[in-house]
Protein backbone atom coordinates (compact mmCIF):
# COMPACT_ATOMS: atom_id res chain seq x y z
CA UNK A 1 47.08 57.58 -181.92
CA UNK A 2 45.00 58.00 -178.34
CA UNK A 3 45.09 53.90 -178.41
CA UNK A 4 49.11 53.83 -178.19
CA UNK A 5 49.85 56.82 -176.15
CA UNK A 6 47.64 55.30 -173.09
CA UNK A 7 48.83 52.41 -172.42
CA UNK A 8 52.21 53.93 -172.97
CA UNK A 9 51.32 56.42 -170.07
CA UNK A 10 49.95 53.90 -168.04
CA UNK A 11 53.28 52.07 -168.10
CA UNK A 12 55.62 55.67 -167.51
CA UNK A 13 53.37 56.14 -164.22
CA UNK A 14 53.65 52.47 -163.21
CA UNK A 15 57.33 53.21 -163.37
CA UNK A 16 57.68 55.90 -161.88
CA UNK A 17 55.22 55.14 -159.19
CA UNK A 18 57.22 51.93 -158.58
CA UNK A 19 60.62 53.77 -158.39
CA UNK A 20 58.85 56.09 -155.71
CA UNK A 21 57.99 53.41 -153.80
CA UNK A 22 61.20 52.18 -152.88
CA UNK A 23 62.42 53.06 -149.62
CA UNK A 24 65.36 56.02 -149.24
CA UNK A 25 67.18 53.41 -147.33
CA UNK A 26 67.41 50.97 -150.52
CA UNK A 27 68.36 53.35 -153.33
CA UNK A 28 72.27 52.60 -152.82
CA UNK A 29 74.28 50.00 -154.56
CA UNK A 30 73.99 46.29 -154.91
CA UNK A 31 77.37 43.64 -154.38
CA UNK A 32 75.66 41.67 -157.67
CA UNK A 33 76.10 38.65 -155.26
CA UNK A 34 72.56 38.33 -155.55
CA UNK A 35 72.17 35.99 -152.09
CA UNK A 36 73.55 39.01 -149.79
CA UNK A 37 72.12 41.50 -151.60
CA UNK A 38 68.69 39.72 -151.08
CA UNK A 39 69.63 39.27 -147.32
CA UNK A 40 70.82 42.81 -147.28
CA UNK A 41 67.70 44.11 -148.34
CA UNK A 42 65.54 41.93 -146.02
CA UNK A 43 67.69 43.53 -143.22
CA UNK A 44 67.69 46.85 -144.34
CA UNK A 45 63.96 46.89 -144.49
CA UNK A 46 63.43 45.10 -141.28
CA UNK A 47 65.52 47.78 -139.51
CA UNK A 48 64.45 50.56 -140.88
CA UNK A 49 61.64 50.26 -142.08
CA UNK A 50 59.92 52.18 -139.07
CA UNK A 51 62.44 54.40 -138.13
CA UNK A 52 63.00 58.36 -138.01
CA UNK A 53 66.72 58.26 -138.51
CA UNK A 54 67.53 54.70 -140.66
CA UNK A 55 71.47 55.35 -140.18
CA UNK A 56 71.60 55.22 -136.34
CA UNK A 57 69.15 51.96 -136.45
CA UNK A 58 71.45 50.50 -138.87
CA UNK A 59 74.49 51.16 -136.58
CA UNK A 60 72.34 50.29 -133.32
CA UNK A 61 71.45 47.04 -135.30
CA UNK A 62 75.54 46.19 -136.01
CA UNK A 63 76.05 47.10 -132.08
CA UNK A 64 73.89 44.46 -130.77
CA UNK A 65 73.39 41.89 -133.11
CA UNK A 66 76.96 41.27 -134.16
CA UNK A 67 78.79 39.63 -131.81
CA UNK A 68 82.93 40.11 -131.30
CA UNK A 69 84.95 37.00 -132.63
CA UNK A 70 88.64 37.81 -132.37
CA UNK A 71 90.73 36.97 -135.34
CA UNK A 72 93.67 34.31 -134.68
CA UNK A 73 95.00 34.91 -138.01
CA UNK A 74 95.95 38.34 -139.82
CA UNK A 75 93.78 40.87 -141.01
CA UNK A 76 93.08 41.35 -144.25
CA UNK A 77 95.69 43.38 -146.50
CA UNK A 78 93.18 44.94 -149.08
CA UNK A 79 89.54 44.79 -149.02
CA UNK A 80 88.98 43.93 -152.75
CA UNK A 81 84.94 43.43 -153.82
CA UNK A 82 85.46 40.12 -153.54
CA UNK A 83 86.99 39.95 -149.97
CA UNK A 84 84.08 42.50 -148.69
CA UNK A 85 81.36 40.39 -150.59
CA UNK A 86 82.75 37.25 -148.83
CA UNK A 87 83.34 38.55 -145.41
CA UNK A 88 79.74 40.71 -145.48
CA UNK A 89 77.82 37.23 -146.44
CA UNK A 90 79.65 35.46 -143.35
CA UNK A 91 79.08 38.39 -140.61
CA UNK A 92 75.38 38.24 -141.85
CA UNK A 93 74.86 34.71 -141.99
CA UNK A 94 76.94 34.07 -138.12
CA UNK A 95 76.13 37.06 -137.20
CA UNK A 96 79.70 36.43 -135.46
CA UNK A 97 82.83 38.00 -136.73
CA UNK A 98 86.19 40.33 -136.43
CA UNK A 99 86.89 44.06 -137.42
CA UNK A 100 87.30 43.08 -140.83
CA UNK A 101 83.84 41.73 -140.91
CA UNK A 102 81.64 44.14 -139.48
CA UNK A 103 83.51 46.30 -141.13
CA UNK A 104 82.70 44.81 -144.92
CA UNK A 105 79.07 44.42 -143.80
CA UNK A 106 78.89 48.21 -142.13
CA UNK A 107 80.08 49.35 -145.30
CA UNK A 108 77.50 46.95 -147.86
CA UNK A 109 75.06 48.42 -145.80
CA UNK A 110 75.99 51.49 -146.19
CA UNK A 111 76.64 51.59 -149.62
CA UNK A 112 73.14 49.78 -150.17
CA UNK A 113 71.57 53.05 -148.07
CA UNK A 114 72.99 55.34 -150.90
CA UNK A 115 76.37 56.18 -149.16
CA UNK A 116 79.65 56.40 -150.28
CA UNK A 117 81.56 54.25 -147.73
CA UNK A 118 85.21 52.26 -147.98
CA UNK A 119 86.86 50.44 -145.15
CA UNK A 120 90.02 52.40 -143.23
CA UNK A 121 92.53 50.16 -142.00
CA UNK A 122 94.34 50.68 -138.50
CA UNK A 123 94.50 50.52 -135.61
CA UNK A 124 92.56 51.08 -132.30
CA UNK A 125 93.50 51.66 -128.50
CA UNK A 126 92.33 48.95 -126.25
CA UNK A 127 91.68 50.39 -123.27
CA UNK A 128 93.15 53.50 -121.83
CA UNK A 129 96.62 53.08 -121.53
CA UNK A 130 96.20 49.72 -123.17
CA UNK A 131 97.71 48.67 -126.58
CA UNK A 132 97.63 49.44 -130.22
CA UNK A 133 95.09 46.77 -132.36
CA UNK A 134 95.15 46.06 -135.77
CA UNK A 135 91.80 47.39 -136.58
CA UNK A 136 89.20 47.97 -139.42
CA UNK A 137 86.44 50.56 -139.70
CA UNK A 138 84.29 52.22 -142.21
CA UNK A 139 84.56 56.15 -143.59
CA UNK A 140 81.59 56.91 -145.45
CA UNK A 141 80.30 60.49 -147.30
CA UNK A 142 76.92 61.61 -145.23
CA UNK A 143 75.29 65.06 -146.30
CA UNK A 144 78.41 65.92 -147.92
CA UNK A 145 80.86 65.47 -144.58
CA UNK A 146 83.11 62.56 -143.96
CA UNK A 147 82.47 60.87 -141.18
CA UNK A 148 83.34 57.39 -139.22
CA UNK A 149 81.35 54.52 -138.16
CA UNK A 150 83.19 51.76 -136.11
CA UNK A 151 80.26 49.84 -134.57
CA UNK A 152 82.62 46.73 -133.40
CA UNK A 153 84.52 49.55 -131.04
CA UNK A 154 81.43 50.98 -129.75
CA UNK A 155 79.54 47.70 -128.61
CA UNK A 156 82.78 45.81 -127.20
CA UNK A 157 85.27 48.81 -126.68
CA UNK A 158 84.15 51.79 -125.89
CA UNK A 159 83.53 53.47 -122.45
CA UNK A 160 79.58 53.16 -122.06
CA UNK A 161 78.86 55.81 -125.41
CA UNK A 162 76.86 53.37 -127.21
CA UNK A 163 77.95 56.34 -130.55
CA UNK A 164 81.16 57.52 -129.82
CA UNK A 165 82.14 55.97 -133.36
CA UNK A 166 78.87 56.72 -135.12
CA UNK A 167 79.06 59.67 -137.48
CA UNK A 168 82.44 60.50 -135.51
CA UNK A 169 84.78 63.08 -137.27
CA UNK A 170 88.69 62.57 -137.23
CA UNK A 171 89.10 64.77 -134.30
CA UNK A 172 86.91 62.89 -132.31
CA UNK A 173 88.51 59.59 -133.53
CA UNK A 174 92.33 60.56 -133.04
CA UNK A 175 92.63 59.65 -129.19
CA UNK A 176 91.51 55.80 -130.10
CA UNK A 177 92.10 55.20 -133.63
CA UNK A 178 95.08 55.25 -135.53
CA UNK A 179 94.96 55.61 -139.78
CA UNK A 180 97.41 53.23 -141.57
């Protein structure tokens, strides 16, 4: 009897050592498109993987690494899996996209960090006294509060507050963005 419950042990503690060993940051969900997942958690790693707060490196990440690439066409009507898996993979990969695509990667990432996060359609001021934009941004569940990141507006948009749209409530949203 000793001679089968050991090795069974043996294999509950490899378990459940390996389960503790992966990172807080990667104990969301996958897309099951198994190239940007594997690119998502290359990424995720990289950036947070030394970090005290792995949300705000993610969003200071999606600031400066994405770069703004106007869309000449329309924005997308509904973000289906499929059209957030797609648009994710090509913000990644270019590292070059519109609203719609940061916003499908902000929220893979998100949802790959163990939040619940969905894209909000709208639109967004641009500049004061400017016009109303078509506009995409992510809502996501953090400690229990709903909150809004919108990383495109704060890195090409925004007055000089590098995090006016990270972790931003309605209220502080409501002068620049508008919810379809």
């Amino acid at each position: 009897m000793k001679k089968r419950i050991l090795p069974l042990l043996l294999a509950v503690l490899l378990l459940l050592a390996a389960c503790r060993s992966q990172p807080e940051y990667l104990s969301g969900k996958t897309t099951g498109e198994p190239a940007l997942d594997e690119s998502v958690e290359a990424l995720l790693t990289e950036v947070c993987r030394d970090s005290d707060d792995p949300l705000a490196a993610v969003y200071d990440w999606l600031c400066g690494e994405l770069k703004y690439r106007a869309n000449p066409g329309e924005s997308v009507k509904a973000f289906t899996d499929e059209t957030v898996v797609s648009l994710a993979k090509e913000a990644l990969d270019k590292r070059r996209c519109d609203c719609d695509g940061e916003a499908a990667l902000t929220a893979v990432l998100l949802r790959r960090m163990g939040y619940d996060a969905e894209i909000v359609q709208g639109q967004f001021l641009r500049g004061e006294g400017g016009q109303w934009v078509e506009h995409a941004w992510v809502r996501a569940t953090v400690n229990g509060a709903l909150c809004y990141f919108d990383p495109l507006y704060d890195a090409h948009f925004s007055d000089g507050d590098a995090r006016s749209c990270f972790m931003a409530s309605d209220a502080e949203l409501e002068a620049t963005h508008r919810w379809k």
